[in-house]
C-alpha atoms as a PDB file:
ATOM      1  CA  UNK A   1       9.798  -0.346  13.194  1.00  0.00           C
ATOM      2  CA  UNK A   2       9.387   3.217  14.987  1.00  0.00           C
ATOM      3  CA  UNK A   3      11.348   5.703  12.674  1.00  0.00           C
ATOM      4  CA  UNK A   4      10.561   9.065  11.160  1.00  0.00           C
ATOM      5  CA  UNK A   5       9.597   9.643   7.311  1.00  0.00           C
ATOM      6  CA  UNK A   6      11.113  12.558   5.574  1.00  0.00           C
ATOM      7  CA  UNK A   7       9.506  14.216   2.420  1.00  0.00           C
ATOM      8  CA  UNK A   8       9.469  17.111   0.503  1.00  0.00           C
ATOM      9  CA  UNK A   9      12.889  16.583  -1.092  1.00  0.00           C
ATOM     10  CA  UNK A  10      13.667  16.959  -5.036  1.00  0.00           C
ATOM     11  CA  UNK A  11      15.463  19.550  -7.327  1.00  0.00           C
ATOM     12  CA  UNK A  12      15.692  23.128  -7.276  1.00  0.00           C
ATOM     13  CA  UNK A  13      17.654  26.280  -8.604  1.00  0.00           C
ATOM     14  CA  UNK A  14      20.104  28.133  -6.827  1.00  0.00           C
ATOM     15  CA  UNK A  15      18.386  30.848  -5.100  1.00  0.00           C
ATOM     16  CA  UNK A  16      14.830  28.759  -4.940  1.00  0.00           C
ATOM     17  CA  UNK A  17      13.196  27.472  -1.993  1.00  0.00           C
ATOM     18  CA  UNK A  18      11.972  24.149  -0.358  1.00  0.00           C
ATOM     19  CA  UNK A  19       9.820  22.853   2.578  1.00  0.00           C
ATOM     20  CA  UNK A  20      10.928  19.714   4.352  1.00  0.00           C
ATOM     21  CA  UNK A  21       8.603  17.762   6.299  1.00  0.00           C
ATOM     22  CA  UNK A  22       9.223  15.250   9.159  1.00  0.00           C
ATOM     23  CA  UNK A  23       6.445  12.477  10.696  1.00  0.00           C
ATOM     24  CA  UNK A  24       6.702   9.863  13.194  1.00  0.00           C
ATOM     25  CA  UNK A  25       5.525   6.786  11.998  1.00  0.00           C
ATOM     26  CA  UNK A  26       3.907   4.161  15.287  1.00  0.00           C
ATOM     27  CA  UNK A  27       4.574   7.301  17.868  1.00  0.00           C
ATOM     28  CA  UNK A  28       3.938  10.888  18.448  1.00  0.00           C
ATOM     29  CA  UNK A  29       6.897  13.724  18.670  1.00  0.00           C
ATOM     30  CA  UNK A  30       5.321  16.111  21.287  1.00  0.00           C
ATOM     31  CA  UNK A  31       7.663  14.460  23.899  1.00  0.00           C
ATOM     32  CA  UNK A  32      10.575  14.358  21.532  1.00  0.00           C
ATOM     33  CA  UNK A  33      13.181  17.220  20.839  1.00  0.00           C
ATOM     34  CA  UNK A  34      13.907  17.281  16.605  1.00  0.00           C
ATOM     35  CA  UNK A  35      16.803  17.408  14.648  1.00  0.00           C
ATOM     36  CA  UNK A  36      17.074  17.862  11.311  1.00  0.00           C
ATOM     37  CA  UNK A  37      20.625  16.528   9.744  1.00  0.00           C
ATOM     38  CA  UNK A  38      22.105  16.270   6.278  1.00  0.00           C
ATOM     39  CA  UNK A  39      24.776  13.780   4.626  1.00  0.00           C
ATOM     40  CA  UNK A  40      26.848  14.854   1.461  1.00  0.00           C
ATOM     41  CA  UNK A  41      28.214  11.328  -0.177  1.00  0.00           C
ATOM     42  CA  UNK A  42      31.398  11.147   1.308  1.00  0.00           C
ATOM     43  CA  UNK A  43      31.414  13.156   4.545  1.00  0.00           C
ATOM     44  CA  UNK A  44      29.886  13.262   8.566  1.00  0.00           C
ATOM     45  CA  UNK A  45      26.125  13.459   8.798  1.00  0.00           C
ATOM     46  CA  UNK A  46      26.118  17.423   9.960  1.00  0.00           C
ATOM     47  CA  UNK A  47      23.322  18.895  12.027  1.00  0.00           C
ATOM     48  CA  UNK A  48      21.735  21.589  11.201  1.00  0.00           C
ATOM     49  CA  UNK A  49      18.411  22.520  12.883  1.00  0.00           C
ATOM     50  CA  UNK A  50      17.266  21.485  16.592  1.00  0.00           C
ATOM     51  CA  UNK A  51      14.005  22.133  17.901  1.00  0.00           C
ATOM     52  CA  UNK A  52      12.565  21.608  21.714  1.00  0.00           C
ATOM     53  CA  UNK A  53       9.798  19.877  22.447  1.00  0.00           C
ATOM     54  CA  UNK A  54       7.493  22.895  22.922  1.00  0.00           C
ATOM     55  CA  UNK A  55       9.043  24.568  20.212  1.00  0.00           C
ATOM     56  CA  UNK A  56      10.370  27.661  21.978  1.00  0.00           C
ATOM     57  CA  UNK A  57      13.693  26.789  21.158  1.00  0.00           C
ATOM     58  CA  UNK A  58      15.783  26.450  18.118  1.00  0.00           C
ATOM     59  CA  UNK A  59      19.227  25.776  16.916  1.00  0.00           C
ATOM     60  CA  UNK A  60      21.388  26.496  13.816  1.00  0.00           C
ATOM     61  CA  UNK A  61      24.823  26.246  12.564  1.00  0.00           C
ATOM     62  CA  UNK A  62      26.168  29.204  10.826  1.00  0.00           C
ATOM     63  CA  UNK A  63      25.936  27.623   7.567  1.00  0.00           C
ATOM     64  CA  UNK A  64      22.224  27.876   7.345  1.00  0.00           C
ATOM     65  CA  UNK A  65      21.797  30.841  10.182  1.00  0.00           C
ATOM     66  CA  UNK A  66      19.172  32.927   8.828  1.00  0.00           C
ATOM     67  CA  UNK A  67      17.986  31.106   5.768  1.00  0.00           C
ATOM     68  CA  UNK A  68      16.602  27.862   7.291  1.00  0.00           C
ATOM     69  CA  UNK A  69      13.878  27.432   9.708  1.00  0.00           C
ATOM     70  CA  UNK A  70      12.242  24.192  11.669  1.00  0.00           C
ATOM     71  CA  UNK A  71       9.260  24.380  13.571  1.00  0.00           C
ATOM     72  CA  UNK A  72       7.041  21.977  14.885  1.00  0.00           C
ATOM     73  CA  UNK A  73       2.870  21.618  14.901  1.00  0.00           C
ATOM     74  CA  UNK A  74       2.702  18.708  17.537  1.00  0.00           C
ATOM     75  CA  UNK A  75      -1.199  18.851  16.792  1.00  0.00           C
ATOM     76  CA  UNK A  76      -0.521  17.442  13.645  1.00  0.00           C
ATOM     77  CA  UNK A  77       2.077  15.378  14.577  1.00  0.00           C
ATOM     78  CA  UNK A  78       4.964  17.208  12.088  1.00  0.00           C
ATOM     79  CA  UNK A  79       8.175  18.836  12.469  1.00  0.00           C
ATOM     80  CA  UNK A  80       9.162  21.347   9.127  1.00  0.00           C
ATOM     81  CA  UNK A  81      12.454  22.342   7.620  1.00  0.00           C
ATOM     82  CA  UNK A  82      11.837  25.587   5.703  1.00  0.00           C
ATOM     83  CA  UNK A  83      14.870  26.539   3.525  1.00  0.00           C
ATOM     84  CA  UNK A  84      15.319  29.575   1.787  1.00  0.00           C
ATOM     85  CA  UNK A  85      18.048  30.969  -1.000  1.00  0.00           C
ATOM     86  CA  UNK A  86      19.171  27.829  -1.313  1.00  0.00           C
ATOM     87  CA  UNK A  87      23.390  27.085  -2.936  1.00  0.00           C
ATOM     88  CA  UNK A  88      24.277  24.069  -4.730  1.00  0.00           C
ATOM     89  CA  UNK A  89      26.444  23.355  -1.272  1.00  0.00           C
ATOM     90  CA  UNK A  90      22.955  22.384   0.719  1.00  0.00           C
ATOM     91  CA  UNK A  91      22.567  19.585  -2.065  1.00  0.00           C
ATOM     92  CA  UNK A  92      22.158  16.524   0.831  1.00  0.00           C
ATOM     93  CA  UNK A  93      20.211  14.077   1.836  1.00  0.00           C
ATOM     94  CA  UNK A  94      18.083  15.360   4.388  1.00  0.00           C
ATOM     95  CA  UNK A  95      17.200  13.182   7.749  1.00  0.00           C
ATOM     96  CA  UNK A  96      15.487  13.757  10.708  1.00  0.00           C
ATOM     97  CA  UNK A  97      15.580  12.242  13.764  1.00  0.00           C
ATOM     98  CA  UNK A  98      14.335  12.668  17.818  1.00  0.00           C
ATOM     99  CA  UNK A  99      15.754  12.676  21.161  1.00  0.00           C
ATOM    100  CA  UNK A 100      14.304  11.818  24.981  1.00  0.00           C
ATOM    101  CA  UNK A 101      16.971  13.250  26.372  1.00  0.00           C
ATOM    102  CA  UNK A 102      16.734  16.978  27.638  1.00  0.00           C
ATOM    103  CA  UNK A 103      17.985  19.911  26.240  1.00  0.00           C
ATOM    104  CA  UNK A 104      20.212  17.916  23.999  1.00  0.00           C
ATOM    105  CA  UNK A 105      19.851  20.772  21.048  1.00  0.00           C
ATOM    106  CA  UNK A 106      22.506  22.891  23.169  1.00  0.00           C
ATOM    107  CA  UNK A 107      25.038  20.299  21.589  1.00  0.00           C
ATOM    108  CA  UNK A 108      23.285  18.967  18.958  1.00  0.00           C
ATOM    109  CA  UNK A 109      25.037  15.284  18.941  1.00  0.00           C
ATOM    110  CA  UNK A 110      23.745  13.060  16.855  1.00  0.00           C
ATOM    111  CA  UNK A 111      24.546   9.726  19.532  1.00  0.00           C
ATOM    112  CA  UNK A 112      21.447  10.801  21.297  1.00  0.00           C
ATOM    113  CA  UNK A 113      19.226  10.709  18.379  1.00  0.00           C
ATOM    114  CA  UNK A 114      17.337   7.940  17.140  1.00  0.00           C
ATOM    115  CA  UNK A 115      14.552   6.848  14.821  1.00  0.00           C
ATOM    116  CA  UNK A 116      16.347   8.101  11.717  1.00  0.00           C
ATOM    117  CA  UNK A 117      14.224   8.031   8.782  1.00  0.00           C
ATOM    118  CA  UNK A 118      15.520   6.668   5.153  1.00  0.00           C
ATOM    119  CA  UNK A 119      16.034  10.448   3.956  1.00  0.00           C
ATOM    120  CA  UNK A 120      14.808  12.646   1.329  1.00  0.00           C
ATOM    121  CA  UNK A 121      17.498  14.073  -1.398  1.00  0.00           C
ATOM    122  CA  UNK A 122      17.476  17.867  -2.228  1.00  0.00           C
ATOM    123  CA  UNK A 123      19.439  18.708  -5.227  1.00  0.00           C
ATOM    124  CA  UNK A 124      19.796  22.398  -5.645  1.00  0.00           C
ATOM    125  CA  UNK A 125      21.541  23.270  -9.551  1.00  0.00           C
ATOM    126  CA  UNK A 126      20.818  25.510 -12.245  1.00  0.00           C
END
């Protein structure tokens, strides 16, 4: 099976910090763009960071605008989700997943993503 692995999940404090990490496992990402996406139990998988292939582009929804950041190191084969000041409301399970198709981080829709990997859970509570 061709999916991504996520990692770098587990619990923190309100205010705290974690680093998310994204690899391809049977494939390389430097011709894929990234997206980063996270599931509360009960509602829509949500997007929430988008990254080109070269890495010169990003996108955000407001809700993490400022305090998240992906990037990519195609050398190593790794796409990052750096979160910062973290709220109890980013508790999620955190996926990742790439696209072929071009420019699809304008709209960020998760139909033309693929290779989802399993998840990793971040639980941010005091």
């Amino acid at each position: 099976q061709l999916q991504f692995v996520e990692s770098g999940g587990g619990l923190v404090q309100p205010g705290g910090s974690l680093k998310l990490s994204c690899t391809p496992s049977g494939f390389t990402l430097d011709s894929l763009e990234v997206g980063w996406f996270r599931q509360v139990q009960g509602k829509e998988r949500e997007g929430i960071a988008c990254i080109s292939r070269s890495g010169g582009r990003t996108k955000y929804p407001d809700s993490v605008k400022g305090r998240f950041t992906i990037s990519r190191d195609n050398a190593k084969n790794t796409v990052y989700l750096e979160m910062n000041n973290l709220t109890p409301d980013d508790t999620a399970v955190y996926y990742c997943a790439g696209t072929e198709v071009v420019d699809t981080c304008t709209d960020f829709l998760k139909i033309f993503f693929a290779r989802w990997g399993q998840g990793t859970r971040v639980t941010v509570s005091s």
